[in-house]
Protein backbone atom coordinates (compact mmCIF):
# COMPACT_ATOMS: atom_id res chain seq x y z
CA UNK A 1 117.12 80.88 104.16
CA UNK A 2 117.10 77.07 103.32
CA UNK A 3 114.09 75.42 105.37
CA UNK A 4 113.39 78.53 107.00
CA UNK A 5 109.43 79.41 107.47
CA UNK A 6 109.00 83.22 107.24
CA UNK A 7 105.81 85.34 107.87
CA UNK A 8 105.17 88.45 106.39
CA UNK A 9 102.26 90.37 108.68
CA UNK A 10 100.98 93.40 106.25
CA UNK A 11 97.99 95.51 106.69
CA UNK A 12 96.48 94.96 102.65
CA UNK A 13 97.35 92.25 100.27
CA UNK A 14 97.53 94.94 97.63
CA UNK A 15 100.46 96.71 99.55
CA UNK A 16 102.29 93.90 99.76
CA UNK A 17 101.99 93.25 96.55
CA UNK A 18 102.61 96.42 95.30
CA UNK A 19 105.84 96.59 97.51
CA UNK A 20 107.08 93.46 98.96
CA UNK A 21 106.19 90.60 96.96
CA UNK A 22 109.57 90.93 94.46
CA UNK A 23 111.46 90.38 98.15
CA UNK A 24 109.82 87.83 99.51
CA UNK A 25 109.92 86.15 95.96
CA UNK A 26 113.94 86.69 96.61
CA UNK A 27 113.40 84.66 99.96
CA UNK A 28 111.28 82.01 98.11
CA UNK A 29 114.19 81.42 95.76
CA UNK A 30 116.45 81.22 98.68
CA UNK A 31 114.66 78.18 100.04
CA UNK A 32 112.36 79.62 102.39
CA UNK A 33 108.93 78.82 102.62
CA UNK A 34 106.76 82.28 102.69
CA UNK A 35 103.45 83.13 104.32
CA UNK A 36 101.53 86.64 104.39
CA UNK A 37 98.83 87.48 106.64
CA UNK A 38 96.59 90.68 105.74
CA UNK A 39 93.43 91.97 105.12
CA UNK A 40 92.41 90.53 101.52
CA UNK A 41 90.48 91.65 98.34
CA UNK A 42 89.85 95.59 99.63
CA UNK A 43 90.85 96.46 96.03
CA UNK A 44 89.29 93.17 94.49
CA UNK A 45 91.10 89.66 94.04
CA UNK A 46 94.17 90.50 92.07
CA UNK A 47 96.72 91.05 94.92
CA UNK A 48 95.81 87.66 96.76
CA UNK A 49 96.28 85.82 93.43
CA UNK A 50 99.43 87.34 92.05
CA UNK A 51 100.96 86.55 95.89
CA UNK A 52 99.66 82.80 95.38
CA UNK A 53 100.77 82.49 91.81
CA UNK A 54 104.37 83.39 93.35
CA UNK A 55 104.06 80.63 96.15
CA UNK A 56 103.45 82.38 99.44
CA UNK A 57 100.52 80.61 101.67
CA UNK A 58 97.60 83.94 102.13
CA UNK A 59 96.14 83.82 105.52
CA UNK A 60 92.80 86.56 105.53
CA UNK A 61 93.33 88.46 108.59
CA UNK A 62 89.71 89.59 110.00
CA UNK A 63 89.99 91.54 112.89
CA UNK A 64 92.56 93.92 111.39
CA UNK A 65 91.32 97.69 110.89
CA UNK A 66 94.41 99.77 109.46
CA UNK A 67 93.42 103.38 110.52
CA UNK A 68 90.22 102.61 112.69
CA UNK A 69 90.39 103.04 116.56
CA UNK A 70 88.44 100.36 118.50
CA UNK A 71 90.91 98.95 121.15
CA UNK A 72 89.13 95.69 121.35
CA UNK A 73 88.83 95.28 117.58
CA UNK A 74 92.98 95.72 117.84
CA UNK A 75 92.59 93.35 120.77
CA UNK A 76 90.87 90.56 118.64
CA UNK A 77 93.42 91.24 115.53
CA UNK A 78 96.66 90.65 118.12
CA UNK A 79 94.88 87.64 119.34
CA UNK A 80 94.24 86.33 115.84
CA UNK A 81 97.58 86.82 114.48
CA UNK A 82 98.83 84.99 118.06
CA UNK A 83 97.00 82.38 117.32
CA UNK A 84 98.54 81.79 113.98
CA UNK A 85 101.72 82.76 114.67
CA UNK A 86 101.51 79.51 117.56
CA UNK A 87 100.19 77.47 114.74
CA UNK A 88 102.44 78.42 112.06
CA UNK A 89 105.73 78.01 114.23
CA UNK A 90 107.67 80.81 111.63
CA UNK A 91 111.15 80.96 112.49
CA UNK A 92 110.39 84.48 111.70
CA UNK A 93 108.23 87.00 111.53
CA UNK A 94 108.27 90.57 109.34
CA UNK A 95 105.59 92.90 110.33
CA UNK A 96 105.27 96.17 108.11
CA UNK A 97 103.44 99.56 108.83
CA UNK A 98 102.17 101.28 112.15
CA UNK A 99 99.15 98.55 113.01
CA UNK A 100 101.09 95.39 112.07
CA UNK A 101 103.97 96.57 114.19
CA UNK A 102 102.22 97.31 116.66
CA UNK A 103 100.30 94.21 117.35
CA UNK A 104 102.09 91.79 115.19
CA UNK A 105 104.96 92.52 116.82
CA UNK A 106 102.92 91.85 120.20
CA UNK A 107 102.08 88.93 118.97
CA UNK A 108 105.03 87.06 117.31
CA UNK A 109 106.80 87.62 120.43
CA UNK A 110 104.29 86.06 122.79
CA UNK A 111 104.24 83.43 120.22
CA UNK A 112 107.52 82.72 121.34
CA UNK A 113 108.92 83.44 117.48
CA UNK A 114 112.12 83.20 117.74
CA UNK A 115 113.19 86.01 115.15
CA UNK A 116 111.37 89.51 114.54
CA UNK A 117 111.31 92.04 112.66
CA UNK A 118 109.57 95.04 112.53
CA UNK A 119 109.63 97.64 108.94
CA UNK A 120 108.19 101.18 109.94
CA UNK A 121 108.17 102.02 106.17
CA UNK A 122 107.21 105.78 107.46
CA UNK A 123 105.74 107.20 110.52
CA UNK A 124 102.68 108.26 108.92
CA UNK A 125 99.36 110.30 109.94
CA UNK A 126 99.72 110.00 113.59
CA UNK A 127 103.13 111.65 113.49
CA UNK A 128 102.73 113.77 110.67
CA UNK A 129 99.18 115.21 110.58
CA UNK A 130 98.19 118.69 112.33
CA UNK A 131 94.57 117.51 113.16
CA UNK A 132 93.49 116.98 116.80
CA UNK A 133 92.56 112.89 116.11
CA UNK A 134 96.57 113.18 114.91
CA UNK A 135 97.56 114.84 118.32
CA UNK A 136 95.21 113.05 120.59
CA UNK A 137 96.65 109.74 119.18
CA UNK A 138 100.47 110.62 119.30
CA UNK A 139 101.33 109.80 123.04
CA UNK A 140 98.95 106.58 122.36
CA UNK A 141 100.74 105.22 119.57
CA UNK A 142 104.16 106.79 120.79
CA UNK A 143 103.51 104.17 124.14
CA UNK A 144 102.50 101.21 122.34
CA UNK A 145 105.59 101.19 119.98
CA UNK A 146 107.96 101.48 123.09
CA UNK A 147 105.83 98.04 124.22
CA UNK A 148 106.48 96.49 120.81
CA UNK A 149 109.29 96.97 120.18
CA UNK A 150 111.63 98.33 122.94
CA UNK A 151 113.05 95.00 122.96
CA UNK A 152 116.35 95.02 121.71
CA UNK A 153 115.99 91.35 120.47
CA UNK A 154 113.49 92.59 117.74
CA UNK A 155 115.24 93.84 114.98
CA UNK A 156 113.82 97.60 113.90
CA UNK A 157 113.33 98.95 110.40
CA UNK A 158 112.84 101.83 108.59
CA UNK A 159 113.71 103.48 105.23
CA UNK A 160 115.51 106.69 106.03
CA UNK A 161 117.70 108.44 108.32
CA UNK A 162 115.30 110.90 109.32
CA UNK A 163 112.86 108.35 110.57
CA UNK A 164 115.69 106.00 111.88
CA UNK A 165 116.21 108.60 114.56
CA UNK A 166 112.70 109.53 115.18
CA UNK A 167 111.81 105.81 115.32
CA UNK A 168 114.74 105.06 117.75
CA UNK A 169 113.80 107.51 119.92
CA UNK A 170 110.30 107.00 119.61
CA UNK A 171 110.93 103.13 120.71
CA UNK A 172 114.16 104.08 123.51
CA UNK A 173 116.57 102.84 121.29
CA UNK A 174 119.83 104.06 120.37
CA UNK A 175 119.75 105.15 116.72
CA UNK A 176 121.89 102.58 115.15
CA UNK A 177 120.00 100.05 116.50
CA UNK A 178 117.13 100.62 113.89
CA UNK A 179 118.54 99.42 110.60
CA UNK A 180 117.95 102.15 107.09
CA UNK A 181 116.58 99.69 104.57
CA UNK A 182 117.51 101.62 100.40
CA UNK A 183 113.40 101.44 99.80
CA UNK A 184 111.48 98.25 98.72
CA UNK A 185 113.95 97.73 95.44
CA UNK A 186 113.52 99.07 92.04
CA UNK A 187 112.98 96.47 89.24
CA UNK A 188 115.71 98.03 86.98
CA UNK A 189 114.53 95.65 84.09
CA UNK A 190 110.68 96.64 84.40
CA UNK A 191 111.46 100.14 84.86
CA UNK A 192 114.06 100.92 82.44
CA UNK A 193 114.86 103.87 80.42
CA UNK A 194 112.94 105.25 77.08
CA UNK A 195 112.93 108.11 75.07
CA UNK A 196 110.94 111.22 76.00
CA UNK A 197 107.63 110.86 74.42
CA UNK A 198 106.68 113.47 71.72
CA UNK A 199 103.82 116.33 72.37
CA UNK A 200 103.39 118.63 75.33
CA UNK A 201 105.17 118.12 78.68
CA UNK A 202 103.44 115.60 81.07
CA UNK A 203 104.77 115.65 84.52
CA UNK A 204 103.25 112.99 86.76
CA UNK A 205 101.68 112.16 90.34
CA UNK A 206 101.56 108.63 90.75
CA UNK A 207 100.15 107.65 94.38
CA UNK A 208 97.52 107.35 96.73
CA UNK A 209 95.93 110.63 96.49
CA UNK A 210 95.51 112.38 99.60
CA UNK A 211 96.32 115.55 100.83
CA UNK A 212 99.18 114.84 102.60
CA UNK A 213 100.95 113.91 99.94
CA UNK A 214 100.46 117.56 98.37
CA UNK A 215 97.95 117.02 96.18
CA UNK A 216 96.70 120.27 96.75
CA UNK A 217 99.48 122.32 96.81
CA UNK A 218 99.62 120.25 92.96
CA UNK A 219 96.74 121.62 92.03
CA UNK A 220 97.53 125.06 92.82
CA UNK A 221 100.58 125.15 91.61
CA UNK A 222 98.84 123.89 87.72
CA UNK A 223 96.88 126.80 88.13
CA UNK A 224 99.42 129.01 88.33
CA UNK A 225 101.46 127.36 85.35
CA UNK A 226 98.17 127.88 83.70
CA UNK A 227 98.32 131.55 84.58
CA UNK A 228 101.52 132.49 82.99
CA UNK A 229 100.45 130.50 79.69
CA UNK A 230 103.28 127.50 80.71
CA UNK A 231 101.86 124.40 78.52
CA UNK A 232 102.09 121.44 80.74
CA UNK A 233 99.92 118.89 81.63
CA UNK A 234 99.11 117.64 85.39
CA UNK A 235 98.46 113.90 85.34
CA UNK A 236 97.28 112.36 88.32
CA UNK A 237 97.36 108.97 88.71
CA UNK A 238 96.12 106.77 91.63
CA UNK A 239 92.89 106.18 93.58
CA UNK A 240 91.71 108.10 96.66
CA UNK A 241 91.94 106.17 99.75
CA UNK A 242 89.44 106.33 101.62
CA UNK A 243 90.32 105.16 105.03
CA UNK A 244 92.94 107.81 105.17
CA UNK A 245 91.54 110.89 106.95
CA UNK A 246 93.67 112.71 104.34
CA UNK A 247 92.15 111.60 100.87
CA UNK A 248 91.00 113.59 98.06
CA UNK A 249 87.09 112.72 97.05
CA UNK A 250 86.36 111.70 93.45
CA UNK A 251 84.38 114.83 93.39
CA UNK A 252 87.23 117.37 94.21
CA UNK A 253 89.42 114.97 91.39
CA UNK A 254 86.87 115.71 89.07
CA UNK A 255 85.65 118.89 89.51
CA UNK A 256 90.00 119.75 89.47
CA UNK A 257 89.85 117.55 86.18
CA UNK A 258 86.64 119.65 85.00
CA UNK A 259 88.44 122.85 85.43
CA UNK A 260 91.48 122.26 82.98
CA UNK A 261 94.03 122.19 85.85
CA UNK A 262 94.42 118.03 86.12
CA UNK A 263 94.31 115.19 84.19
CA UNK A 264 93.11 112.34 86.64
CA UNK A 265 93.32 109.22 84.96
CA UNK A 266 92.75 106.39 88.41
CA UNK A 267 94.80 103.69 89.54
CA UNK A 268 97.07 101.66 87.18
CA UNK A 269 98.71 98.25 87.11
CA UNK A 270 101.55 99.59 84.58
CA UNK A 271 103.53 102.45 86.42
CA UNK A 272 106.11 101.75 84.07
CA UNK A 273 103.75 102.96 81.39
CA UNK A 274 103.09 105.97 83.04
CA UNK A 275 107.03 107.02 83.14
CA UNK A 276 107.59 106.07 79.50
CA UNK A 277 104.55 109.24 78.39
CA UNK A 278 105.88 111.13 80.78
CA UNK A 279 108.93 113.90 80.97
CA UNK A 280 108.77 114.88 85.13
CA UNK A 281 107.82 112.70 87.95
CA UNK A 282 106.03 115.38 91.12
CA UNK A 283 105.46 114.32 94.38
CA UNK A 284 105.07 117.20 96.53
CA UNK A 285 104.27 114.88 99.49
CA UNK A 286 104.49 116.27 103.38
CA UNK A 287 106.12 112.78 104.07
CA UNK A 288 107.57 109.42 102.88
CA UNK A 289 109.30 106.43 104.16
CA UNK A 290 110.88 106.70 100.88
CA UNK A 291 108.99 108.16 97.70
CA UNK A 292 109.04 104.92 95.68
CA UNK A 293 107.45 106.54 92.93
CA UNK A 294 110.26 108.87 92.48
CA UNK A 295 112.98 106.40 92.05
CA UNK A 296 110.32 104.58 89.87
CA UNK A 297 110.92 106.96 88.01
CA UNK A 298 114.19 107.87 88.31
CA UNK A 299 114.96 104.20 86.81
CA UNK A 300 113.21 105.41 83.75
CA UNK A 301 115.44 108.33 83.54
CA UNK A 302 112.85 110.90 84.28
CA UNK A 303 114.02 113.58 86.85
CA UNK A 304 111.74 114.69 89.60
CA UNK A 305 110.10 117.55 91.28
CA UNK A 306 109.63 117.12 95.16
CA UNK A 307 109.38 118.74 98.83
CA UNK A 308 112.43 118.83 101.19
CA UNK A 309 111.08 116.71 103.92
CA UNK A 310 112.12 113.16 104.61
CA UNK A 311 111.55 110.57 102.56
CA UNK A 312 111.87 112.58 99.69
CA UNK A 313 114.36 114.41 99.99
CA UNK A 314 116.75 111.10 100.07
CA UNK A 315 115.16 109.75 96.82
CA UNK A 316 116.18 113.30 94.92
CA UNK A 317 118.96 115.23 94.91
CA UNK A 318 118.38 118.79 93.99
CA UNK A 319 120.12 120.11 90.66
CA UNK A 320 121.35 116.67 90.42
CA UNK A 321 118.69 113.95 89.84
CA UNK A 322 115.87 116.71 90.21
CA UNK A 323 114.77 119.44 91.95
CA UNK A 324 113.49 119.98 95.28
CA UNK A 325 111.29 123.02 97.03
CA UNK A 326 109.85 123.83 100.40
CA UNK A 327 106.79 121.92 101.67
CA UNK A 328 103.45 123.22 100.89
CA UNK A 329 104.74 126.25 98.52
CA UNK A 330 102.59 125.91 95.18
CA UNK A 331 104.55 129.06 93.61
CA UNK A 332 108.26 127.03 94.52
CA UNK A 333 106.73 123.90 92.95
CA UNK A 334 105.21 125.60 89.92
CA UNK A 335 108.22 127.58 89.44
CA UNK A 336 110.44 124.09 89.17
CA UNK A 337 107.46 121.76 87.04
CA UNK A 338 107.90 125.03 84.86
CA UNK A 339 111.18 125.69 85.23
CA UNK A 340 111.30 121.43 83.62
CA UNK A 341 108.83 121.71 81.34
CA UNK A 342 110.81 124.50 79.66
CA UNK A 343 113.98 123.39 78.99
CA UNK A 344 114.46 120.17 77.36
CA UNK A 345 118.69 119.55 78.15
CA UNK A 346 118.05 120.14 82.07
CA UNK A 347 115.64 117.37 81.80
CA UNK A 348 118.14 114.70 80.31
CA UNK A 349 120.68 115.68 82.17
CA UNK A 350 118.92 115.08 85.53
CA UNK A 351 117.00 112.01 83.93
CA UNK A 352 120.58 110.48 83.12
CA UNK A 353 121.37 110.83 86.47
CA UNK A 354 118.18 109.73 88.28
CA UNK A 355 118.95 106.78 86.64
CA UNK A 356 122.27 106.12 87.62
CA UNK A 357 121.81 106.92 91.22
CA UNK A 358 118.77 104.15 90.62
CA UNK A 359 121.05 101.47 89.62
CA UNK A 360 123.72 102.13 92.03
CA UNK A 361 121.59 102.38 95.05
CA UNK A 362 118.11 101.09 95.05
CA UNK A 363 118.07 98.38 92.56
CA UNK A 364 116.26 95.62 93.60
CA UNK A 365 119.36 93.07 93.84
CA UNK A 366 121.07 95.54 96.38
CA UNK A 367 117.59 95.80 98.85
CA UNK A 368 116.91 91.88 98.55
CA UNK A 369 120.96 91.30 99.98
CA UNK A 370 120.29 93.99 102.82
CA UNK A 371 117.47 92.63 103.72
CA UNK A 372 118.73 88.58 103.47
CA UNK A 373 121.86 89.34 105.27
CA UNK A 374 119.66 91.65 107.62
CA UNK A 375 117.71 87.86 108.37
CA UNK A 376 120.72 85.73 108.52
CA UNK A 377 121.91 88.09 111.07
CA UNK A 378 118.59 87.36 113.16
CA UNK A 379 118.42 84.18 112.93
CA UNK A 380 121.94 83.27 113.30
CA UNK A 381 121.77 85.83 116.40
CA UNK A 382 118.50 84.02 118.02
CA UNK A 383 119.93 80.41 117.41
CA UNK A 384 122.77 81.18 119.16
CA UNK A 385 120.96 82.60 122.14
CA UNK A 386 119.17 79.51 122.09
């Protein structure tokens, strides 16, 4: 990566920071000189500062609306990020989530980058919600990734198996041409293993909290645990977002809270924290890329409670590291947070080996070489062609 000049294209500085910034740190210490363009400061000026203080160049995207649907506001953003990619000159450029890849993609290309990659970290709302925005937008979205990136000279990402053959197809690609990145990387030093604290069971949400990430089916299932007299506390910890058409309102949180059957305690900037008073990680989530908060966990040696749909189901293994239920069955998922909560040896055993499986396959060390030899590949690959 010596000399080379690499662009990140991300919808939030927050998500970056919250998931990408240890890698492109790795890339930084590998010689290359990092940029990010996003939107900035939608959850105040942390993010865009701790991405400075690590030495990546911030350029404010303004025309970029995540989840909004006004084709000539997506016109302007893939004409701003042309524009800088032209004056930039990146040797490459990583674009990560659904609008990014879609017009960043676009963009870098006519740009004439000369390396691209694209990171589908999931496939999200439009491909996994019911409603009819979800439906009406599916043949939309389906058509514009098969612009972006049906050509085989961009190099395709996701984060499990699942999605790497919906994505090829979605794209007309052959599945192994999309590349199964192990997550974003696991700090195994930040998230490391403590004791089980003392006092009632806690098991833990940590997330954005919308409903597609089961947040309701969580709450029911609490008030059933509450119904057979099962002491264990619901902790819910994140912040609604509220460009999703999927979040929970502060008033349903509270009222939830009110009622005995959650403990909402808000965003935090120490998940670690939240692992080391807690005995269960729960994300009983429709869909993930990769549940990041469960291996979070996991390095921490807490076992897990999740659904059996992608994403999820490749960052547990039931019996094993955890256990895992149907999707959107409160009485399955209240049986297994109970079925934890109860008996104190099944926990450390699973724990133990949530955090083995952590270490040996989504430690941080092992994603940042995927992904550096994943680059040297592409740029080796495009120098050659040219």
């Amino acid at each position: 990566m010596e000399g080379r000049r690499i662009l990140w294209i991300v919808a939030e500085d927050w998500f970056f920071r919250l998931h990408y910034l240890a890698l492109a740190e790795a890339l930084i210490a590998a010689g290359a000189e990092v940029h990010l363009a996003a939107r900035i400061g939608q959850r105040g000026p942390g993010a865009q500062a701790a991405v400075e203080a690590a030495g990546i160049t911030v350029h404010p995207l303004s025309n970029l609306d995540r989840t909004g649907l006004n084709p000539r506001a997506d016109l302007a953003a893939e004409a701003e990020m042309t524009a800088l990619c032209r004056r930039l000159s990146p040797d490459l450029v990583q674009t990560v989530a659904v609008k990014p890849v879609l017009y960043g993609t676009v963009a870098a290309r006519k740009a004439g980058v000369p390396g691209i990659a694209a990171w589908l970290p999931g496939l999200g709302y439009v491909f996994t919600g019911s409603s009819l925005k979800a439906r009406l937008l599916r043949p939309m979205v389906s058509l514009l990734l098969r612009r972006a990136l049906g050509d085989g000279r961009i190099a395709a990402m996701t984060l499990n198996t699942d999605d790497q053959a919906a994505f090829a197809h979605l794209i007309g690609r052959r599945t192994e041409d999309v590349t199964v990145i192990s997550g974003t990387g696991v700090d195994l030093e930040r998230f490391s293993v403590s004791p089980e604290p003392q006092g009632p069971v806690i098991a833990s949400f940590v997330g954005r909290v919308l409903r597609e990430k089961g947040v309701e089916e969580l709450v029911a299932a609490a008030r059933l645990l509450k119904q057979r007299d099962i002491t264990v506390q619901i902790r819910v910890v994140g912040a609604p977002d509220t460009e999703n058409p999927t979040a929970v309102s502060e008033v349903e949180l509270r009222r939830w809270t009110s009622d005995g059957l959650i403990d909402w305690t808000g965003p935090t900037e120490d998940v670690p924290e939240v692992w080391r008073s807690s005995h269960i990680a729960v994300l009983p989530s429709h869909r993930e890329g990769l549940g990041m908060s469960l291996i979070e966990a996991a390095a921490c040696g807490r076992p897990a409670v999740t659904t059996d749909v992608p994403g999820c189901r490749q960052a547990v293994q039931h019996e094993r590291t955890g256990l895992v239920v149907p999707l959107k069955d409160p009485a399955a998922l209240a049986d297994a947070i109970g079925r934890l909560a109860l008996d104190p040896d099944l926990r450390h055993r699973l724990g133990q080996a949530a955090r083995a499986r952590a270490a040996a396959e989504f430690g941080l060390e092992a994603v940042r070489a995927q992904l550096m030899a994943l680059y040297r590949d592409l740029l080796k690959d495009r120098s050659t062609a040219t």
